[in-house]
Each structure stands twice: as C-alpha cells, then as structure tokens.
N, C-alpha and C. Protein backbone atom coordinates (compact mmCIF):
# COMPACT_ATOMS: atom_id res chain seq x y z
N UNK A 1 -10.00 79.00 -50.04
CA UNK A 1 -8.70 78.62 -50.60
C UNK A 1 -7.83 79.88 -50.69
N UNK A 2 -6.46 79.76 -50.22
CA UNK A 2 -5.67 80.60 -50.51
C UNK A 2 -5.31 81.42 -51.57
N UNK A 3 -4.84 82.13 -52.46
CA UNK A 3 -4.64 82.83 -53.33
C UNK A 3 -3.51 83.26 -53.83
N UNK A 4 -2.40 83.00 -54.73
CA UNK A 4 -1.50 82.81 -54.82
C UNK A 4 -0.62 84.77 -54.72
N UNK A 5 0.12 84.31 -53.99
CA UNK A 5 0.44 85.86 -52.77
C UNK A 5 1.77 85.83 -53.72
N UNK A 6 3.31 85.63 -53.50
CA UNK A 6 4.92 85.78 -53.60
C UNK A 6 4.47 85.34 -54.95
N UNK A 7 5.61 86.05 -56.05
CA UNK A 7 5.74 85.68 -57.09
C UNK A 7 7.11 86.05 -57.64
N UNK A 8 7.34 83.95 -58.26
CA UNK A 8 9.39 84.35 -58.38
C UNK A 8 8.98 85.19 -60.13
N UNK A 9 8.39 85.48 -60.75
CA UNK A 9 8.76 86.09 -61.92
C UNK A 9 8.87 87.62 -61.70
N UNK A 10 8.23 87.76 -60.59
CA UNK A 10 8.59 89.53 -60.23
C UNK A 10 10.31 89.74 -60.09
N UNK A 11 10.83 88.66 -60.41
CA UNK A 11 12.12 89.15 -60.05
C UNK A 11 12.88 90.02 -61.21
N UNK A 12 12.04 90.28 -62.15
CA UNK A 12 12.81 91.59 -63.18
C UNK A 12 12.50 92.55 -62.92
N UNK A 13 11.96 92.60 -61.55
CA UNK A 13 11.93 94.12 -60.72
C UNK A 13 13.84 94.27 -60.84
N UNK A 14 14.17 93.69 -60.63
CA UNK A 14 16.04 93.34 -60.16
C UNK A 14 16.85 94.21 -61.19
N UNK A 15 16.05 94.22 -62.65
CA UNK A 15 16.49 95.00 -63.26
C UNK A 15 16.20 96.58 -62.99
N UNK A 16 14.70 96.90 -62.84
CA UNK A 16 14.12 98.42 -62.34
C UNK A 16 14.85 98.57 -61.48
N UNK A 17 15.69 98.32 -60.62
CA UNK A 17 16.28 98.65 -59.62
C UNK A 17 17.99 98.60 -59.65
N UNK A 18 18.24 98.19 -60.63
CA UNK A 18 19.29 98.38 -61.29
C UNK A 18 19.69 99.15 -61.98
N UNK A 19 18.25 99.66 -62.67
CA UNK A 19 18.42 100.99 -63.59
C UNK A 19 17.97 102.55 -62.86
N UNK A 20 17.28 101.81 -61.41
CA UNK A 20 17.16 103.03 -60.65
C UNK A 20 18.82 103.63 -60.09
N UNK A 21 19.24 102.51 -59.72
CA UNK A 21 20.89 102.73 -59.44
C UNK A 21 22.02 103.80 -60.30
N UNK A 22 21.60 103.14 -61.83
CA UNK A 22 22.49 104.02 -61.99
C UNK A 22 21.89 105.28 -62.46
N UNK A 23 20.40 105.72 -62.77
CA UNK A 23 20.14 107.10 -62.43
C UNK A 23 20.66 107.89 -61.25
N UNK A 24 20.67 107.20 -60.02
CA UNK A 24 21.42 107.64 -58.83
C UNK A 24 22.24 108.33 -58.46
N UNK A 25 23.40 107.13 -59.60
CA UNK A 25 24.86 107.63 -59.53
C UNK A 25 24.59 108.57 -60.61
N UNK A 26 24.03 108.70 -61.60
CA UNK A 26 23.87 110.16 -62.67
C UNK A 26 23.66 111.15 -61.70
N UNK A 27 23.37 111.37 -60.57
CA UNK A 27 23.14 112.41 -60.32
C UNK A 27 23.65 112.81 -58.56
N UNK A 28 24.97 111.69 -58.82
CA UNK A 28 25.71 112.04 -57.84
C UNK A 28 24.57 111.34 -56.10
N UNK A 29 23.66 110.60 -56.14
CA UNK A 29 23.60 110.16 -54.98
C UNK A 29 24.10 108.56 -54.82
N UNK A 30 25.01 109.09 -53.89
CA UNK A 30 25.90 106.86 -54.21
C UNK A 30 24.70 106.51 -53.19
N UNK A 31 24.30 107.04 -52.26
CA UNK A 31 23.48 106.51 -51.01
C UNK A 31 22.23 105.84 -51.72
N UNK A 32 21.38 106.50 -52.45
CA UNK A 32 20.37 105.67 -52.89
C UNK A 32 20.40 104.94 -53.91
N UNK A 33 22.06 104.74 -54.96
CA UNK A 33 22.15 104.17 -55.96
C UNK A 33 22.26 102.64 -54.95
N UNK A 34 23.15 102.84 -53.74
CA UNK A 34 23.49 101.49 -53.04
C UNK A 34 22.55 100.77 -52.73
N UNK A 35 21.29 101.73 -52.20
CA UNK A 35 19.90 101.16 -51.63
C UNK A 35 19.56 100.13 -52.92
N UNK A 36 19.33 101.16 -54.15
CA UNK A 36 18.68 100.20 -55.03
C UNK A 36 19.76 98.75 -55.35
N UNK A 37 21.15 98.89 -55.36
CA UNK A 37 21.94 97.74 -55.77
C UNK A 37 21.58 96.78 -54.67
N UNK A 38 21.49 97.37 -54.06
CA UNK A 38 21.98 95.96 -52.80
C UNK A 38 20.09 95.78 -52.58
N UNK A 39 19.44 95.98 -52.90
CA UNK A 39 17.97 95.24 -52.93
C UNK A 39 17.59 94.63 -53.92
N UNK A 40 18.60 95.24 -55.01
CA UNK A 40 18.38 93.89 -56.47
C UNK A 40 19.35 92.83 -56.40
N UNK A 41 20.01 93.08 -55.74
CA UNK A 41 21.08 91.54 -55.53
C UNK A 41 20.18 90.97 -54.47
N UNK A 42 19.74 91.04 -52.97
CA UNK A 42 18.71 90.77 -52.20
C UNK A 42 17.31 90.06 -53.24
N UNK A 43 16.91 90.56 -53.58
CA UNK A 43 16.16 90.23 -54.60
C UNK A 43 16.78 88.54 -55.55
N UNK A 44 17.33 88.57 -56.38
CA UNK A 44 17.74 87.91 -57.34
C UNK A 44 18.91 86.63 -56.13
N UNK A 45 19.13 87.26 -55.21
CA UNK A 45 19.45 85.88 -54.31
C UNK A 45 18.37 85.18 -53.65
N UNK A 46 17.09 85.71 -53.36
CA UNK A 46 15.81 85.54 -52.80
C UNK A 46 15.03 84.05 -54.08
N UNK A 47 14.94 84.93 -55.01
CA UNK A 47 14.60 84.24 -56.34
C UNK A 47 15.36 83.01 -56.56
N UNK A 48 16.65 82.82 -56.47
CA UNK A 48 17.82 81.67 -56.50
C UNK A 48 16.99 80.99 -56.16
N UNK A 49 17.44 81.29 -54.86
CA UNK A 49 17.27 80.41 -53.63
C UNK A 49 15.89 79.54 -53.36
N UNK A 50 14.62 80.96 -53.44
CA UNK A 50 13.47 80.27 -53.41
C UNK A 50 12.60 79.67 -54.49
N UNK A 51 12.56 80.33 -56.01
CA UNK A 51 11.51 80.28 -56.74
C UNK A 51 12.23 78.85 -58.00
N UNK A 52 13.78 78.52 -57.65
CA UNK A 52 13.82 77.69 -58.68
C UNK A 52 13.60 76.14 -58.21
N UNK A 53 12.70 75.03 -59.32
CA UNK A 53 11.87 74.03 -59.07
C UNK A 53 12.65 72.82 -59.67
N UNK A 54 13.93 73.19 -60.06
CA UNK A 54 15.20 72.18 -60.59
C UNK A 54 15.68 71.90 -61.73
N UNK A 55 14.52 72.72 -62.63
CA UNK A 55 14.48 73.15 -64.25
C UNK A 55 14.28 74.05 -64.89
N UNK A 56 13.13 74.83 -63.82
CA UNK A 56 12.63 75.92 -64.43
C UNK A 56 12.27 76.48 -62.93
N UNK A 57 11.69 77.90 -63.26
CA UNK A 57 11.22 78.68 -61.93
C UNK A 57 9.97 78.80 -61.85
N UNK A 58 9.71 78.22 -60.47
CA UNK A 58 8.23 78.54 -60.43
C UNK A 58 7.48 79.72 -60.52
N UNK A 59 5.93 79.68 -60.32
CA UNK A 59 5.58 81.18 -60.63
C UNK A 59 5.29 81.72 -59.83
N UNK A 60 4.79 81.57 -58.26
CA UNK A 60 4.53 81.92 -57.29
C UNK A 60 4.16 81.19 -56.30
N UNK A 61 3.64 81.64 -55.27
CA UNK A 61 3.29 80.63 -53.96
C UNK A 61 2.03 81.40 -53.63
N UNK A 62 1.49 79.95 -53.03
CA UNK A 62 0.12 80.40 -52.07
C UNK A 62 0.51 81.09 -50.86
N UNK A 63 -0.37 81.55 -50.02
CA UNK A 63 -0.04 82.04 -48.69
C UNK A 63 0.05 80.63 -47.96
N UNK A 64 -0.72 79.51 -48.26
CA UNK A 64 -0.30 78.33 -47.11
C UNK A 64 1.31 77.78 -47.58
N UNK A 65 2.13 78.20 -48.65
CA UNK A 65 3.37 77.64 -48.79
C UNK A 65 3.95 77.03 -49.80
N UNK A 66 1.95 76.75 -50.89
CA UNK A 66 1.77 75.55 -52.40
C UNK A 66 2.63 76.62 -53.26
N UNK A 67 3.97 75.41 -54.05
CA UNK A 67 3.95 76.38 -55.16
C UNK A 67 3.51 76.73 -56.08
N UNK A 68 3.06 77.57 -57.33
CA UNK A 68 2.46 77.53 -58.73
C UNK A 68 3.60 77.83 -59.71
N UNK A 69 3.52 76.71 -60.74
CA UNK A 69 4.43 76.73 -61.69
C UNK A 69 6.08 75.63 -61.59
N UNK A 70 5.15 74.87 -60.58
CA UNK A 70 6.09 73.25 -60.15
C UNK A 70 6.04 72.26 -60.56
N UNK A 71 6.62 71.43 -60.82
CA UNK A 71 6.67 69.98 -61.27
C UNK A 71 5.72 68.96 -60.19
N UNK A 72 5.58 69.91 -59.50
CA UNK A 72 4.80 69.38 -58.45
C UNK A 72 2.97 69.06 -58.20
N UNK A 73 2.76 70.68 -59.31
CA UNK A 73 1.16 70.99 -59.52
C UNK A 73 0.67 69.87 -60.38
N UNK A 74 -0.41 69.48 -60.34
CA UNK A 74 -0.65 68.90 -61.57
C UNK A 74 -1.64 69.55 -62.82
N UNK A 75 -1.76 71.13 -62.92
CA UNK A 75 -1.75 72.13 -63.74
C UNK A 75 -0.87 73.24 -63.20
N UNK A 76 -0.89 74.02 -64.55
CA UNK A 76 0.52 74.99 -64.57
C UNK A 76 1.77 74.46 -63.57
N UNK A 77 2.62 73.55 -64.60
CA UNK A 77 3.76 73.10 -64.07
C UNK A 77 4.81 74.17 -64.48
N UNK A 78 4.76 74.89 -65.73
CA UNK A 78 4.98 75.56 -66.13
C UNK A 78 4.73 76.82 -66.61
N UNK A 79 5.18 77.82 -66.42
CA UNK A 79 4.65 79.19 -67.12
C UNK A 79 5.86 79.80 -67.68
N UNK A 80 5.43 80.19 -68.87
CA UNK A 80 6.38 80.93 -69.40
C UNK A 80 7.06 82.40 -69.21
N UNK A 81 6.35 83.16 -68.47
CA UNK A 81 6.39 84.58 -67.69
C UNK A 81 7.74 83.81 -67.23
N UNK A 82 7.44 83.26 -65.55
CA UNK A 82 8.18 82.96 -64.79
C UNK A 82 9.46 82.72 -65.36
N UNK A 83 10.01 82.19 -66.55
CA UNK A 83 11.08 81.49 -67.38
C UNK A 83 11.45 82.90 -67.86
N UNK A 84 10.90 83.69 -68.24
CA UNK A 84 11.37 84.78 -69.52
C UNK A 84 11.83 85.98 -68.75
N UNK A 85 11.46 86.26 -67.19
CA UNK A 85 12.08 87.26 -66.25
C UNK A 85 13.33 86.73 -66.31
N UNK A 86 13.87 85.86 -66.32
CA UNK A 86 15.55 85.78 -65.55
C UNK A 86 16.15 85.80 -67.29
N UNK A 87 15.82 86.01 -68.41
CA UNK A 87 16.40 86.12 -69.12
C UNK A 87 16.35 87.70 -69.80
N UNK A 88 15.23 88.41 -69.84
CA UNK A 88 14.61 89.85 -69.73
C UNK A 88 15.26 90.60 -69.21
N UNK A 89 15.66 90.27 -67.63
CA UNK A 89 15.81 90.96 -66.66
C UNK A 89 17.88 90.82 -66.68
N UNK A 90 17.82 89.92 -67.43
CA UNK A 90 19.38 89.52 -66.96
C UNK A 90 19.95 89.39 -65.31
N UNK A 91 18.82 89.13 -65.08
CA UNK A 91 18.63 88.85 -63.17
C UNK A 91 19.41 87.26 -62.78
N UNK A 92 18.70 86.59 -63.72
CA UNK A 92 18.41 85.32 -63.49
C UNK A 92 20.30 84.34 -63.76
N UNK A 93 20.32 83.65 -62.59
CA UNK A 93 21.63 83.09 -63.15
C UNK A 93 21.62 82.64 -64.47
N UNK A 94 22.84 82.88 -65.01
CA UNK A 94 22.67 82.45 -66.38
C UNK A 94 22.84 80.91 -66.82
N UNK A 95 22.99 80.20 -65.71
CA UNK A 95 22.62 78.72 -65.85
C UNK A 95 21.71 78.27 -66.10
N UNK A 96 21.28 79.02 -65.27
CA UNK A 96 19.86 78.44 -64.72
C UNK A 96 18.73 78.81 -66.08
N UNK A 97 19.00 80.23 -66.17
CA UNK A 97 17.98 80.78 -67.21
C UNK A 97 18.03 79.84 -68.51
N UNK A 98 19.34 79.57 -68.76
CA UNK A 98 19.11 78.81 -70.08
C UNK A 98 18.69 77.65 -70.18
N UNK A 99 18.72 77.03 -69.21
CA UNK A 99 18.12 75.48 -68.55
C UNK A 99 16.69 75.75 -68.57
N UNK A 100 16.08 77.15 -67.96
CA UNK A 100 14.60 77.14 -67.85
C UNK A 100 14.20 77.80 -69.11
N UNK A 101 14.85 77.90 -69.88
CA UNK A 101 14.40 78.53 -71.85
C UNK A 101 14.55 77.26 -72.33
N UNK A 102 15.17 76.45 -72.27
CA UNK A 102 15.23 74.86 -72.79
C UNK A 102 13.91 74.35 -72.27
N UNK A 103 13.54 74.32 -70.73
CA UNK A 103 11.88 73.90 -70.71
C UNK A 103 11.08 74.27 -71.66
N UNK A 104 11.11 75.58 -71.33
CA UNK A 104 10.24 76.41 -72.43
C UNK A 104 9.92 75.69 -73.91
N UNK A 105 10.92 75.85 -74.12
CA UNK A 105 11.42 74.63 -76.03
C UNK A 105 10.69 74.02 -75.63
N UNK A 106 10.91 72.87 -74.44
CA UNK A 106 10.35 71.41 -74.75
C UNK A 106 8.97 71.43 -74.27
N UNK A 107 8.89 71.93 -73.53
CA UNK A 107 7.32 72.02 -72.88
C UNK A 107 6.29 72.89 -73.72
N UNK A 108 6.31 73.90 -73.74
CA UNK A 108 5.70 75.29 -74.45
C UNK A 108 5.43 75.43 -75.67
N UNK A 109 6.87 75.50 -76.46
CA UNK A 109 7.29 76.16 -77.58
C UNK A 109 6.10 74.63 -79.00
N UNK A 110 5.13 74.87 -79.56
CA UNK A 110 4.90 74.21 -80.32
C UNK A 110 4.59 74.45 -81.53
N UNK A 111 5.83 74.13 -82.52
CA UNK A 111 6.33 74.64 -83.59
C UNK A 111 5.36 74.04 -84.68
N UNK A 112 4.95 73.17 -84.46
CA UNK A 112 4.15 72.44 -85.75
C UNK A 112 2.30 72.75 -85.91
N UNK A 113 2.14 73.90 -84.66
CA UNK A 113 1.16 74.94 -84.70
C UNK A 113 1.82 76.21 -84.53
N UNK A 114 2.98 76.79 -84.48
CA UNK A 114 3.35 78.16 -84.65
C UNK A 114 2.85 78.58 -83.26
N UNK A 115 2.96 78.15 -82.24
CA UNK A 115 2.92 78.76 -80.83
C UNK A 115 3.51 78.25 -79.79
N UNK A 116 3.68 79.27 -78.69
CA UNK A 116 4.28 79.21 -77.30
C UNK A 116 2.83 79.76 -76.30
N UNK A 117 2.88 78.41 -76.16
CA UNK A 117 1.64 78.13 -74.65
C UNK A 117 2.70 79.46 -73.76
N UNK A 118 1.58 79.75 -73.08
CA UNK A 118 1.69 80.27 -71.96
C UNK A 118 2.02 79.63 -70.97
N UNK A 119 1.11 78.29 -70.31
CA UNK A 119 1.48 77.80 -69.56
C UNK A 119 1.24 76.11 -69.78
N UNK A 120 1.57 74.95 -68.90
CA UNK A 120 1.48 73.60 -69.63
C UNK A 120 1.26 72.98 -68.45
N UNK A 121 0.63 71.90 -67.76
CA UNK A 121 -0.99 71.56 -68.69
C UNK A 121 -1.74 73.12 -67.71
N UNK A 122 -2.87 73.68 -68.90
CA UNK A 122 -3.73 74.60 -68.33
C UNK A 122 -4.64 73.95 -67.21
N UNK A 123 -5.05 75.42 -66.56
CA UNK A 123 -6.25 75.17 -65.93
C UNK A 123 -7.22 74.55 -66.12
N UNK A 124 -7.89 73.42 -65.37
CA UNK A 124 -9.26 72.67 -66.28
C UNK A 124 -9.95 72.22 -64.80
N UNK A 125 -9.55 71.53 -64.00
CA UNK A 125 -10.28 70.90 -62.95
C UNK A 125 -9.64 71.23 -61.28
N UNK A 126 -8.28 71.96 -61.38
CA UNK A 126 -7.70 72.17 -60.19
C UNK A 126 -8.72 72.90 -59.33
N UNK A 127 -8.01 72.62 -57.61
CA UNK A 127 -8.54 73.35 -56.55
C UNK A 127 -7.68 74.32 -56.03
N UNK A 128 -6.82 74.97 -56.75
CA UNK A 128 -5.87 75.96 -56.81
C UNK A 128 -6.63 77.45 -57.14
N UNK A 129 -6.43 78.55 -56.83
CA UNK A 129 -6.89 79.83 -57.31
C UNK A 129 -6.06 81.03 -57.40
N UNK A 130 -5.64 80.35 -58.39
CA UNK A 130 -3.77 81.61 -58.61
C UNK A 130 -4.31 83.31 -59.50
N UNK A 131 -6.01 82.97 -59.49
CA UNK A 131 -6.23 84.39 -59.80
C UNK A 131 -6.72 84.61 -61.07
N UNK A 132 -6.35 85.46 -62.23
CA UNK A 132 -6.88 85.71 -63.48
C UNK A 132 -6.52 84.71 -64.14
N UNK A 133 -5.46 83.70 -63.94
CA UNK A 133 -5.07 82.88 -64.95
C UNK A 133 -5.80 81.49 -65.42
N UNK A 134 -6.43 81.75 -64.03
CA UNK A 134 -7.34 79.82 -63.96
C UNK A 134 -8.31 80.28 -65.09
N UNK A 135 -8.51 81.85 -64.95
CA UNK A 135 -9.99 81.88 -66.03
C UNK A 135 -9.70 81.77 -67.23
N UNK A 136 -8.98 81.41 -68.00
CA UNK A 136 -9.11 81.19 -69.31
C UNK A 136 -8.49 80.12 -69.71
N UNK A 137 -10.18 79.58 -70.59
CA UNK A 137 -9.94 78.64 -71.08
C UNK A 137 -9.09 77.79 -71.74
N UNK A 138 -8.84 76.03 -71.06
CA UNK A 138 -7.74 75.46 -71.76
C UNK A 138 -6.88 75.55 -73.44
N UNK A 139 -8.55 75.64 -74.20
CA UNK A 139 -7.47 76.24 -75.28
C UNK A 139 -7.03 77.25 -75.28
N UNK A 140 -7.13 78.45 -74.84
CA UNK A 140 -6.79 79.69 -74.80
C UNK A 140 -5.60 79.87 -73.74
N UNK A 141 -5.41 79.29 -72.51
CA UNK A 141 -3.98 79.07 -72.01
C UNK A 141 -3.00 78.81 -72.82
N UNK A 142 -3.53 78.07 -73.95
CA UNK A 142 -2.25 77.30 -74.22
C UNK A 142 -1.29 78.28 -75.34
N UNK A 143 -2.21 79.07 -75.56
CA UNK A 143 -1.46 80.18 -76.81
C UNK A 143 -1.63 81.35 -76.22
N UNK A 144 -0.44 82.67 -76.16
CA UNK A 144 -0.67 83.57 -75.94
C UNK A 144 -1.30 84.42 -76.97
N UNK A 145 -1.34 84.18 -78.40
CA UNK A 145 -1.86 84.86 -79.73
C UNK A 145 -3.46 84.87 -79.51
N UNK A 146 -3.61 84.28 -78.57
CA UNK A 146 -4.84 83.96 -78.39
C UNK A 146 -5.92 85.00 -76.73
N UNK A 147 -4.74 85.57 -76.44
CA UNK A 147 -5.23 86.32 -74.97
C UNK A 147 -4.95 87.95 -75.15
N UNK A 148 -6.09 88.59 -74.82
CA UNK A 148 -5.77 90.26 -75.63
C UNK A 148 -4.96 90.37 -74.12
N UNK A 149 -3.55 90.62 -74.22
CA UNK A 149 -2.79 91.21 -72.87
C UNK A 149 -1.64 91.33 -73.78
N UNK A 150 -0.80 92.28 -72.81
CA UNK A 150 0.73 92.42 -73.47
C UNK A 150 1.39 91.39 -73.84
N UNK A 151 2.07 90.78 -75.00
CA UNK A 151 3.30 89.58 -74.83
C UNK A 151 3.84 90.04 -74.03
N UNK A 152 4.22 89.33 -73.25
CA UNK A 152 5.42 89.50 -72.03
C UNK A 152 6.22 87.77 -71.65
N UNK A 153 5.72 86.75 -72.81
CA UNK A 153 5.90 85.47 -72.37
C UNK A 153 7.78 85.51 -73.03
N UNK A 154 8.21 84.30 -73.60
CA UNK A 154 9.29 84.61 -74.09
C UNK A 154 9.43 85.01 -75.63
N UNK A 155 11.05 85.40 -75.37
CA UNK A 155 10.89 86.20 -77.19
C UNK A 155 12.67 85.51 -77.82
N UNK A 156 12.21 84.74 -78.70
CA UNK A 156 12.99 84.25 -79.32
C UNK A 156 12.87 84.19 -80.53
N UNK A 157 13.88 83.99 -81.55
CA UNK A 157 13.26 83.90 -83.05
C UNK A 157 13.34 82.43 -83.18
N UNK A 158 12.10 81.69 -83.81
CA UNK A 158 12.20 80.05 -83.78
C UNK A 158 12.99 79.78 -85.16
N UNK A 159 13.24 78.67 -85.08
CA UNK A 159 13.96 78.26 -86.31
C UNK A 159 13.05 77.65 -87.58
C-alpha cells in the first residue's frame, strides 16, 4: 500500500518563506527576497487549488492519487493540522480558512468533554497507511491532550 507522500497542511511553509523574504530585503537582496515571494504565492495557489475538499482541506495524498483528510475517506475525514495551517500561516484564503475552522467547531471541537479531536472518525479498521497517525489509538486520536507531541492542532479560546 502506498504511503501518504504531498501534504496540503505543509502549506505554512508559505509563511517561512515569507519571512525568509523579508530578511532578504533586510539585507538588501531583492533577488532572493523574490525567489522566496513568488514560491510562497506558488505554494498557497498549489494548496487552493489542490488540497481544498469543499469545506475543509485535506491532509495529504497517497502516491496512487487517494486523498487523506476527505469527505471522501471513511476515516480521517478530517484533521485538524490541515485546518489550522491556513489560519497560522495566514496563507490560507481567508474564506476558505474560516469555513474550514467552522468544520473544526462542528466536527472536532467537543465542548461537553473539554476537547479538540485531532482528527474525526479515527483510525480503527482502514486499508490506508498515512504513517504515524493510524498508530494511535481511537481514543487517543480523538484528543490531542492525550498524545505527548507539540500542540500544533488549532488554537482558539472556546466559549
């Protein structure tokens, strides 16, 4: 089985490369400030175009073409990474981003246990192999308070 290769949440590289830019121009090179601008717009039109699933953004693709993090999978339809780059990064159209932070709410965000799943429905029986994420267990997908790794999911204050 394939292994999930492209990933649309890398797109807050768009920001590193934005901030490589204007170190650039700090120091007087426009030539490589342009390189980095015009590969984070390249970038963040790439992401548009390819990684959004009509609500939210998916999280990556297999090498045969499957996406992960689609309405399409029938685990991880959602991930919250993928959602929280285009708002992080200020990459992400701002339509779009707030449309895929509203998934987040409705899918994720579960207030009447004090957590935001990571991803929705977890790994349990798929023939998918997107890597470190299948390995942990369904309850433990579902909360990041629950996985020793950086938060990096979204950051909002709940009401």
């Amino acid at each position: 089985m394939a292994r999930a290769r492209a990933s649309g949440w890398r797109g807050s590289w768009s920001r590193t490369l934005n901030c490589f830019a204007g170190l650039a121009r700090g120091r007087d090179d426009a030539a490589f400030a342009e390189v980095c601008s015009s590969q984070a717009s390249v970038l963040r039109s790439n992401i548009e175009a390819q990684a959004w699933d009509g609500e939210w953004y998916r999280r990556a693709y297999f090498d045969d073409g499957t996406p992960l993090g689609s309405s399409s999978n029938d685990e991880c339809q959602i991930d919250s990474i993928s959602q929280s780059w285009a708002v992080i990064s200020k990459g992400g159209d701002p339509v779009r981003a707030r449309q895929a932070m509203a998934a987040v709410d409705q899918r994720l965000v579960r207030r009447d246990k004090q957590i935001i799943q990571l991803l929705d429905p977890p790994f349990d029986k798929s023939d998918l192999e997107p890597g470190y994420i299948k390995g942990y267990i369904p309850a433990c997908a579902r909360t990041a308070a629950n996985i020793p790794m950086p938060r990096s999911g979204p950051r909002w204050r709940l009401p």
